[in-house]
PDB file of N, CA and C in Angstrom:
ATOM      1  N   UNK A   1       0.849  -1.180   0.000  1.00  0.00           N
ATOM      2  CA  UNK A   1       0.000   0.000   0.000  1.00  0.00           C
ATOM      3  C   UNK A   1       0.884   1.228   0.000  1.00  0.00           C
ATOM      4  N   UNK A   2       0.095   2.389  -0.567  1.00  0.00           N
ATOM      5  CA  UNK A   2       1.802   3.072  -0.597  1.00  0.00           C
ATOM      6  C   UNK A   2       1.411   4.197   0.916  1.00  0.00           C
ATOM      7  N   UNK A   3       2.339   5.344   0.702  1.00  0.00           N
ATOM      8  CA  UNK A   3       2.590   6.050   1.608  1.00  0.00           C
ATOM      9  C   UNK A   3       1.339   6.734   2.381  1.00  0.00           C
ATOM     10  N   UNK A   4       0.425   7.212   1.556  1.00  0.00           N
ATOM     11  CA  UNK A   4      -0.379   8.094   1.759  1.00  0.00           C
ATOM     12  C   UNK A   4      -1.772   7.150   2.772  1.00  0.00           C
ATOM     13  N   UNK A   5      -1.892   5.774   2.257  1.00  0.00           N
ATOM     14  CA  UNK A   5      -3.072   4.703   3.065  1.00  0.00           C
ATOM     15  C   UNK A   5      -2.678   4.797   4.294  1.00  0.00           C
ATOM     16  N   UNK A   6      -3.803   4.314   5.526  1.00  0.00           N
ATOM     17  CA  UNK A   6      -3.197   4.242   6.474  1.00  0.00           C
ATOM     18  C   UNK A   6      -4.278   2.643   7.140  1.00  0.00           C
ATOM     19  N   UNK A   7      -4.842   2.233   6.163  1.00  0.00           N
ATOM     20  CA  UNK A   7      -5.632   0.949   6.403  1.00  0.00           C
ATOM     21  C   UNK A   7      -5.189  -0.085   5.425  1.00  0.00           C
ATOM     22  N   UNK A   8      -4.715  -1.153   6.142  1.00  0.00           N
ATOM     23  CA  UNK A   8      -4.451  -2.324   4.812  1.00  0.00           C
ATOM     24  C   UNK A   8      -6.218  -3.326   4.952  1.00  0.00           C
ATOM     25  N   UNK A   9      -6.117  -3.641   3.733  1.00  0.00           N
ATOM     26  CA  UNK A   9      -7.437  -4.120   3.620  1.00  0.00           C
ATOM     27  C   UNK A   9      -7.578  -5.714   2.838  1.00  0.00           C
ATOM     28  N   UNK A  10      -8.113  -6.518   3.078  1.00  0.00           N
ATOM     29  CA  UNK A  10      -7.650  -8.022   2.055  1.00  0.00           C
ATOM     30  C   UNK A  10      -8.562  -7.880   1.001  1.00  0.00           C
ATOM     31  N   UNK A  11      -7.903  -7.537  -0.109  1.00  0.00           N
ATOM     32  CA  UNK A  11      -8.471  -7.414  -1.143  1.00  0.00           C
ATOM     33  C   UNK A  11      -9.714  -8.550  -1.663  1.00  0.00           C
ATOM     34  N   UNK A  12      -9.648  -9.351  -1.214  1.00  0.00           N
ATOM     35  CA  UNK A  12      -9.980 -10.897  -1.962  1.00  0.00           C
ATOM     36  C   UNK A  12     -11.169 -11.332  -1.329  1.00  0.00           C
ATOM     37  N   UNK A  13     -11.571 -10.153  -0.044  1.00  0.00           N
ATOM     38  CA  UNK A  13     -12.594 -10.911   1.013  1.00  0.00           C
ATOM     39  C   UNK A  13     -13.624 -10.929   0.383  1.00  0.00           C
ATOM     40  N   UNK A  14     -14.001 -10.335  -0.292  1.00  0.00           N
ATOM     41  CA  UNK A  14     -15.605  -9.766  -1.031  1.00  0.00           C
ATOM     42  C   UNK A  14     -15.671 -10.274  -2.683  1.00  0.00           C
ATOM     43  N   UNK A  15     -14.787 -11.215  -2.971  1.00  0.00           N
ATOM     44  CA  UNK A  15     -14.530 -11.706  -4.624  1.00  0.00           C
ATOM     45  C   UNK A  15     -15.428 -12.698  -4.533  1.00  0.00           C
ATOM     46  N   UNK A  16     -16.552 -12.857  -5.275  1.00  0.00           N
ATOM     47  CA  UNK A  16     -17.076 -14.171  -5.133  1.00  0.00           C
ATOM     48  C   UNK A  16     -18.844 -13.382  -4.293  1.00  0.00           C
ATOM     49  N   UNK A  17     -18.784 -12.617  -4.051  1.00  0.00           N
ATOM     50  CA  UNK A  17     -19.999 -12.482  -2.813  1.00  0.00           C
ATOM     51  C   UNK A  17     -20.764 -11.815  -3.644  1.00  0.00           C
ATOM     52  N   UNK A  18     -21.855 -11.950  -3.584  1.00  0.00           N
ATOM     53  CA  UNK A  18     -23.755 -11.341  -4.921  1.00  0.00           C
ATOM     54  C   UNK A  18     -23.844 -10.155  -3.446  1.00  0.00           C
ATOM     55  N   UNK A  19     -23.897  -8.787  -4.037  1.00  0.00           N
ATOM     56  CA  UNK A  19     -24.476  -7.807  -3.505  1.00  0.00           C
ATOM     57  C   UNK A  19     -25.228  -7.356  -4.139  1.00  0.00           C
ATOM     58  N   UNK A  20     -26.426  -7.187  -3.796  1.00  0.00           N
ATOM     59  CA  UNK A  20     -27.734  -6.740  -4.724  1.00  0.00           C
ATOM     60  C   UNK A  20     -27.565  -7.380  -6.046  1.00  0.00           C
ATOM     61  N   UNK A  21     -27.622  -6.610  -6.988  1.00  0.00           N
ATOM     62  CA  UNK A  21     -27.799  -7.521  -8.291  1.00  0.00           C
ATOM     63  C   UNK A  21     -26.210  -7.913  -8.818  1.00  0.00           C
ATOM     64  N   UNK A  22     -25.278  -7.665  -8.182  1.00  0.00           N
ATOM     65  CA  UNK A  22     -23.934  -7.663  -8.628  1.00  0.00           C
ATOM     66  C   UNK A  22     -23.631  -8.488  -7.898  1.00  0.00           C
ATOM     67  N   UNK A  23     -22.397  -9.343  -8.777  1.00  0.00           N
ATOM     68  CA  UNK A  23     -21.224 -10.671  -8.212  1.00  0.00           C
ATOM     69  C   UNK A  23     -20.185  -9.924  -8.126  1.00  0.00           C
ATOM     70  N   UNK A  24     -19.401  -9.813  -7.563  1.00  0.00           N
ATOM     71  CA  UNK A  24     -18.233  -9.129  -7.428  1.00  0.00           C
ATOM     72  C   UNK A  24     -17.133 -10.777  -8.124  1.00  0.00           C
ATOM     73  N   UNK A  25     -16.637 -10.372  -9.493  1.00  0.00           N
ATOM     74  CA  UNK A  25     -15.479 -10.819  -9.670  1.00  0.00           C
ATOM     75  C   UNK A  25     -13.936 -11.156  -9.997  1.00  0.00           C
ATOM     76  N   UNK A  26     -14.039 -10.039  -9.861  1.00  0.00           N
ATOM     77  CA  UNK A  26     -11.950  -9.772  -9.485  1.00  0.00           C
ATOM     78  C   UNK A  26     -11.884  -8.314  -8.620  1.00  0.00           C
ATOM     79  N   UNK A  27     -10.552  -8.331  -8.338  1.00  0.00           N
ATOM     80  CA  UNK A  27      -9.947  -7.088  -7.630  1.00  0.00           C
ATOM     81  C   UNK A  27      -9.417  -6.483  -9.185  1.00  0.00           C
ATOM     82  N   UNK A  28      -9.902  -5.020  -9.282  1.00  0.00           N
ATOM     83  CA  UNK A  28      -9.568  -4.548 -10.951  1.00  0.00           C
ATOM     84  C   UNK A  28      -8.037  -3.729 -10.385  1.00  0.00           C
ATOM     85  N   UNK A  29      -7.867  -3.410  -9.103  1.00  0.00           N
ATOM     86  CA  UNK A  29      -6.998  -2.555  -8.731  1.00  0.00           C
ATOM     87  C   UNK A  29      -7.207  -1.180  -8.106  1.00  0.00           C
ATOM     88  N   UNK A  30      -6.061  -0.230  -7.872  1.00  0.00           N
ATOM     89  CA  UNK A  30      -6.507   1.211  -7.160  1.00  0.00           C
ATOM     90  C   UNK A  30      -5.915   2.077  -7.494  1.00  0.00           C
ATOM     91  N   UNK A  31      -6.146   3.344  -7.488  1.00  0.00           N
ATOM     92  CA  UNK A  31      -5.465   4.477  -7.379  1.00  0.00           C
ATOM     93  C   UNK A  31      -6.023   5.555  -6.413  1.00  0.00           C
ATOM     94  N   UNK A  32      -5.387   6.561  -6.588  1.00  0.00           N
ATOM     95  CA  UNK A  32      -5.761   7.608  -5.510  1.00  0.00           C
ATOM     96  C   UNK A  32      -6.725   8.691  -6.442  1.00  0.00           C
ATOM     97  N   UNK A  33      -7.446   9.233  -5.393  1.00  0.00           N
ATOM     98  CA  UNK A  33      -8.808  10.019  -6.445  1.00  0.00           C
ATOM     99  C   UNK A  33      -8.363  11.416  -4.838  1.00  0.00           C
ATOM    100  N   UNK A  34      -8.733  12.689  -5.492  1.00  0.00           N
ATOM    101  CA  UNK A  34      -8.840  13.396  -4.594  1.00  0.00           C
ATOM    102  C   UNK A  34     -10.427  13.940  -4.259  1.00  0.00           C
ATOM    103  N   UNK A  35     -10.234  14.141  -3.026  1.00  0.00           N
ATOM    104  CA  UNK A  35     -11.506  14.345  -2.214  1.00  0.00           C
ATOM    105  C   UNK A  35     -11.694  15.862  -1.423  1.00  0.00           C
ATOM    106  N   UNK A  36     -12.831  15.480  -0.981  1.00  0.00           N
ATOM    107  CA  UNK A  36     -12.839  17.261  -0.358  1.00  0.00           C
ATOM    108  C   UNK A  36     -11.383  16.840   0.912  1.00  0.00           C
ATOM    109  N   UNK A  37     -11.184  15.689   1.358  1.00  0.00           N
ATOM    110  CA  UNK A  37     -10.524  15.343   2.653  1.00  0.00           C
ATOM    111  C   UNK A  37      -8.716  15.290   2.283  1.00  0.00           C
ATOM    112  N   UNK A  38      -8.797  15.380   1.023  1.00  0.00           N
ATOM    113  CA  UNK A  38      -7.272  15.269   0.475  1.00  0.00           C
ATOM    114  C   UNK A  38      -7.572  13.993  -0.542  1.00  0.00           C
ATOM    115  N   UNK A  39      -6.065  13.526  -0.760  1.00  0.00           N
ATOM    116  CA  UNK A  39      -5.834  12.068  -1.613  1.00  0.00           C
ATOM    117  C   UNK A  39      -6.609  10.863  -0.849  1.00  0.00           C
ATOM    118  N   UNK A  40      -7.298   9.907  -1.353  1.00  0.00           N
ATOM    119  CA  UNK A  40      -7.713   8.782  -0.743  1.00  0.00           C
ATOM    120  C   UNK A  40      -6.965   7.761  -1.967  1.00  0.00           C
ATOM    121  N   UNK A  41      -7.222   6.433  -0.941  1.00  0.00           N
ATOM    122  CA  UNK A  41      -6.454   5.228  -2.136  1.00  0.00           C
ATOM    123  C   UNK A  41      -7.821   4.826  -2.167  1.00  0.00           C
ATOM    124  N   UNK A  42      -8.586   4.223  -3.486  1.00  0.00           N
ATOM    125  CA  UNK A  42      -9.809   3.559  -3.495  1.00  0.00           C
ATOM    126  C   UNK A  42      -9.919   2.456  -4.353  1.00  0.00           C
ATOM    127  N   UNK A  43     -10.562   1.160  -3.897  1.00  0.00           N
ATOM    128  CA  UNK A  43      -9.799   0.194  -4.414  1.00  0.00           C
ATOM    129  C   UNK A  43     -10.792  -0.223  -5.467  1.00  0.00           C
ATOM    130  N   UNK A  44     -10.922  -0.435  -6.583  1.00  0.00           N
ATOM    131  CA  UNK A  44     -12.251  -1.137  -7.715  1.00  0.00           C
ATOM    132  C   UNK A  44     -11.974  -2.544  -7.723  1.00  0.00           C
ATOM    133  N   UNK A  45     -13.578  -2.975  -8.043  1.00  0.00           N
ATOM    134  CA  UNK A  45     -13.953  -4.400  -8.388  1.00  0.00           C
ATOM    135  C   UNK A  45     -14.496  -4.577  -9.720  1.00  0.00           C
ATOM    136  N   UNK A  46     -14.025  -6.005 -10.127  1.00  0.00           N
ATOM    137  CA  UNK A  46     -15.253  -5.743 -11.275  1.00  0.00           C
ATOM    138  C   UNK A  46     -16.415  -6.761 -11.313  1.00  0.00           C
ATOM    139  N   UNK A  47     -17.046  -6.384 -11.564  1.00  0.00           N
ATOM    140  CA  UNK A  47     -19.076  -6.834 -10.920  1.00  0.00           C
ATOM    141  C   UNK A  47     -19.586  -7.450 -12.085  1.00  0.00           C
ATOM    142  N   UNK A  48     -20.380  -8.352 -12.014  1.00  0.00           N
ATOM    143  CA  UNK A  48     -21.030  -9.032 -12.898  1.00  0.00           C
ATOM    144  C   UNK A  48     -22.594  -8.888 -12.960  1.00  0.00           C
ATOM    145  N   UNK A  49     -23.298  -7.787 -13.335  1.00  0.00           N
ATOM    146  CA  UNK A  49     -24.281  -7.982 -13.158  1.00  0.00           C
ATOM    147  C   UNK A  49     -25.778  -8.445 -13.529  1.00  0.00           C
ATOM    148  N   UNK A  50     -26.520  -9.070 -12.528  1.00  0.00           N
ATOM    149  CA  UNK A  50     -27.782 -10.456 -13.241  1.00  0.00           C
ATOM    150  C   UNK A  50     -28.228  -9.471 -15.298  1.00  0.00           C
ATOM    151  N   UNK A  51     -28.282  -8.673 -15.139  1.00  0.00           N
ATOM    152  CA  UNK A  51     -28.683  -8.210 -16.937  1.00  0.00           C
ATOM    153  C   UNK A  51     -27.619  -8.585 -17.747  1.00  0.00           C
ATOM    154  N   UNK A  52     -26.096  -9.192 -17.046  1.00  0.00           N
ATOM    155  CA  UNK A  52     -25.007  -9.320 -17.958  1.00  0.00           C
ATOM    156  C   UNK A  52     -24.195  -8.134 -18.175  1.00  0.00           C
ATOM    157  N   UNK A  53     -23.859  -7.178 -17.775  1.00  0.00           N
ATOM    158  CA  UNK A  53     -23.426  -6.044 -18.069  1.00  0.00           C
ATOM    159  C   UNK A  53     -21.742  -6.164 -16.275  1.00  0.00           C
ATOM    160  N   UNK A  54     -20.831  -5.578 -17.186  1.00  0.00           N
ATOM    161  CA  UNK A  54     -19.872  -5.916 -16.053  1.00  0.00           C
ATOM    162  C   UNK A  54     -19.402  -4.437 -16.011  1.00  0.00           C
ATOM    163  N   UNK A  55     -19.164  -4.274 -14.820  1.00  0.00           N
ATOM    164  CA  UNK A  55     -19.371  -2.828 -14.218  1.00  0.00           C
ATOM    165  C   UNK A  55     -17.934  -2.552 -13.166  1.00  0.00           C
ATOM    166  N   UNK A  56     -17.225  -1.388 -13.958  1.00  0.00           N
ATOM    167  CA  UNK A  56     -16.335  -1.491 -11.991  1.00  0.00           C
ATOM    168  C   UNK A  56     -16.683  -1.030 -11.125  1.00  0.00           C
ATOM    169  N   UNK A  57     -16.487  -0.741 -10.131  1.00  0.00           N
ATOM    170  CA  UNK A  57     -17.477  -0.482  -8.940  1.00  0.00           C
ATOM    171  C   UNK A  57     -16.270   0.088  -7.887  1.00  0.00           C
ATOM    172  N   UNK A  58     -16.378   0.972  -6.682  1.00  0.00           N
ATOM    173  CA  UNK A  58     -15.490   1.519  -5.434  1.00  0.00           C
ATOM    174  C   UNK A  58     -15.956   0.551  -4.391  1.00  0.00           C
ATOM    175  N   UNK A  59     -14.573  -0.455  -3.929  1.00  0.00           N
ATOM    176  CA  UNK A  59     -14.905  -1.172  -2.972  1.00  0.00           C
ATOM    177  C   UNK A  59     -16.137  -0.670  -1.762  1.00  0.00           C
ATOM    178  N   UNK A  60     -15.671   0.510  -1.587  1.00  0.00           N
ATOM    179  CA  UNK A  60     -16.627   1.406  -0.437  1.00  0.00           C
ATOM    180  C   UNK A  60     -17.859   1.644  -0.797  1.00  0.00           C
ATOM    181  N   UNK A  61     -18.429   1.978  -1.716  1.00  0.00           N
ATOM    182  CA  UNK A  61     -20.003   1.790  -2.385  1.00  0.00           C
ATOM    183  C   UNK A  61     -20.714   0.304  -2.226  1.00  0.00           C
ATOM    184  N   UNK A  62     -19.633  -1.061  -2.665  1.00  0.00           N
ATOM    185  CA  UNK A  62     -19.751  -2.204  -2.843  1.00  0.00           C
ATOM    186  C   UNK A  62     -20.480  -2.352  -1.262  1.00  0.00           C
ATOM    187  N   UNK A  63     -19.580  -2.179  -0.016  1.00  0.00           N
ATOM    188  CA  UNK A  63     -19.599  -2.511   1.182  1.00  0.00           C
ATOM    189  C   UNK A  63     -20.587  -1.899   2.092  1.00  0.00           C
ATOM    190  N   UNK A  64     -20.660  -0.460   1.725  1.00  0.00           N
ATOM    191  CA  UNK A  64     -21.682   0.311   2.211  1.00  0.00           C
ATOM    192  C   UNK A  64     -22.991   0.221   1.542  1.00  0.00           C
ATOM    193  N   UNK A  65     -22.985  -0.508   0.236  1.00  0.00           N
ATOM    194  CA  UNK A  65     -24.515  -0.694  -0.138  1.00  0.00           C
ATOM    195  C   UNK A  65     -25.361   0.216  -0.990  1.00  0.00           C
ATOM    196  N   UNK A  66     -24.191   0.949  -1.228  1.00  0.00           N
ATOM    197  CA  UNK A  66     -24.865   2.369  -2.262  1.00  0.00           C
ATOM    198  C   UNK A  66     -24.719   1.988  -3.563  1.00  0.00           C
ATOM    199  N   UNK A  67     -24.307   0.992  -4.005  1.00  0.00           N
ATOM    200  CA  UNK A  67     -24.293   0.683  -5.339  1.00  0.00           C
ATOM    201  C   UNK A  67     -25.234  -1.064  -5.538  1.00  0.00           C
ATOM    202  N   UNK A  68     -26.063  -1.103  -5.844  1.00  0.00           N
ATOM    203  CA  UNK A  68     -27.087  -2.440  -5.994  1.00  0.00           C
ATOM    204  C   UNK A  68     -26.822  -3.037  -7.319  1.00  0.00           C
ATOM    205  N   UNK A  69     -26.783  -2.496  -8.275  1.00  0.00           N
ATOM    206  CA  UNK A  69     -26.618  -2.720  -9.739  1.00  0.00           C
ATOM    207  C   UNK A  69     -25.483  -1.733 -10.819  1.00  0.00           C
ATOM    208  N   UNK A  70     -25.770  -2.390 -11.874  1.00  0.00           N
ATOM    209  CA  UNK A  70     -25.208  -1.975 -12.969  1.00  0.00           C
ATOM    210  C   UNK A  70     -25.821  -0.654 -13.343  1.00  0.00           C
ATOM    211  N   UNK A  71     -27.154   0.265 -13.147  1.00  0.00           N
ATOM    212  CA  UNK A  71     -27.934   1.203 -12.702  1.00  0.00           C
ATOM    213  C   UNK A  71     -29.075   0.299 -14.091  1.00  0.00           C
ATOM    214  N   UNK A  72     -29.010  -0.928 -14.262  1.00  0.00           N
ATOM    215  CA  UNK A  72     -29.916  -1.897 -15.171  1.00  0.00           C
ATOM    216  C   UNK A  72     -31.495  -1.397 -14.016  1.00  0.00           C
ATOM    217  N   UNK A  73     -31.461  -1.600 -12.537  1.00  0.00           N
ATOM    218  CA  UNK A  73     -32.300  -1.730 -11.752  1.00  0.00           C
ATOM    219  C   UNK A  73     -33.173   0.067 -11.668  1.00  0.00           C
ATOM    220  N   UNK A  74     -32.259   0.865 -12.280  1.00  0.00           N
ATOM    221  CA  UNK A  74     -33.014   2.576 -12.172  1.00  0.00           C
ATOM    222  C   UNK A  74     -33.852   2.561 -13.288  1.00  0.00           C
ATOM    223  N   UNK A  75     -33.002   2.115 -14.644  1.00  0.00           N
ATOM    224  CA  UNK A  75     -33.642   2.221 -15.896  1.00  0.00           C
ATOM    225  C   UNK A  75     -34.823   1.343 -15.884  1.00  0.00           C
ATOM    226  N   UNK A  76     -34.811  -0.229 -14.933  1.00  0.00           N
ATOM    227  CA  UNK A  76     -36.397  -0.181 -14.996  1.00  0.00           C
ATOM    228  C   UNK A  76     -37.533   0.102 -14.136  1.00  0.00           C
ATOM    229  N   UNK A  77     -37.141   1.151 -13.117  1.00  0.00           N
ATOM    230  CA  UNK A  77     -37.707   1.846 -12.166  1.00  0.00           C
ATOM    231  C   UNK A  77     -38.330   2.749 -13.404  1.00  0.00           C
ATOM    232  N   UNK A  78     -37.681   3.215 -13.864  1.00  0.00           N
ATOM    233  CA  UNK A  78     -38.039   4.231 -14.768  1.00  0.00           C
ATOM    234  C   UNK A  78     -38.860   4.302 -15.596  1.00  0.00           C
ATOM    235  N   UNK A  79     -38.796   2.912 -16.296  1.00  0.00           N
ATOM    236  CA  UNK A  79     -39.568   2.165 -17.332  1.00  0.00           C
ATOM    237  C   UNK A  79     -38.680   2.720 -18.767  1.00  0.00           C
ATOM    238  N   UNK A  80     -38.096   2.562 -18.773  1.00  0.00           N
ATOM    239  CA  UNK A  80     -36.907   3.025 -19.744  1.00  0.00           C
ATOM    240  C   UNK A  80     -36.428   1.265 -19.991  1.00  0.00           C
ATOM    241  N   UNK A  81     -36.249   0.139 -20.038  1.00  0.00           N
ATOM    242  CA  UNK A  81     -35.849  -1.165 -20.281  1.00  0.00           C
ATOM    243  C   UNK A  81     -36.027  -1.083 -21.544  1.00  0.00           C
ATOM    244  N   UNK A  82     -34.733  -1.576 -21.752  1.00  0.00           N
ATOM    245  CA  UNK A  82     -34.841  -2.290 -23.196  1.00  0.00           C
ATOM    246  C   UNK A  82     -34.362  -3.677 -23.150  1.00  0.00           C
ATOM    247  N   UNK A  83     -35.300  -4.213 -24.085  1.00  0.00           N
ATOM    248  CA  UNK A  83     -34.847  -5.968 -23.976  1.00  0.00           C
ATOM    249  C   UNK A  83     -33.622  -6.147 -24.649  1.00  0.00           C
ATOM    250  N   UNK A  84     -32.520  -5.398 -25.447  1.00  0.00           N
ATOM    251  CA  UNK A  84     -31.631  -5.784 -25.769  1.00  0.00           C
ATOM    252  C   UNK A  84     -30.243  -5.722 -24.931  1.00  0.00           C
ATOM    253  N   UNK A  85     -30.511  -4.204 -24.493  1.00  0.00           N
ATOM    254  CA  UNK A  85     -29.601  -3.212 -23.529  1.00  0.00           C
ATOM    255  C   UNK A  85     -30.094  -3.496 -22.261  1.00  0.00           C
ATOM    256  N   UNK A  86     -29.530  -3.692 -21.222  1.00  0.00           N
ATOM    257  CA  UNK A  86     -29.724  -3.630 -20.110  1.00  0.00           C
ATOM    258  C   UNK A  86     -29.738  -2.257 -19.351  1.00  0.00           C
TER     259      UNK A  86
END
């Protein structure tokens, strides 16, 4: 982890686990994004989700639950679905 993290985290715990409509399947990797708080390290997954559509995703959205889908699940809130496109 480099200088700036101050949490090591096991990448691998959450590979394999269905959160809402998404499989989480690989660790895609990280970089640092800046924030109102300074540099953060933030780590992506990449998601498989039930419409077929593979998505990367911020471990921290994944865990906290703010991300359910591929946004496949808004568009048919919406009624916007298309049977080809998810």
């Amino acid at each position: 982890m480099g200088e700036l993290g101050k949490i090591r985290i096991n990448v691998d715990d959450i590979i394999g686990k269905r959160l809402g409509k998404l499989e989480v399947i690989s660790y895609a990797g990280c970089r640092y994004e800046r924030t109102k708080g300074g540099m953060k390290l933030r780590h992506f997954y990449s998601c498989y989700c039930e419409c077929g559509i593979i998505k990367l995703v911020r471990r921290g959205q994944l865990t906290s639950e703010i991300v359910h889908s591929c946004g496949c699940k808004r568009r048919d809130f919406n009624g916007h679905k298309d049977e080809k496109q998810c």
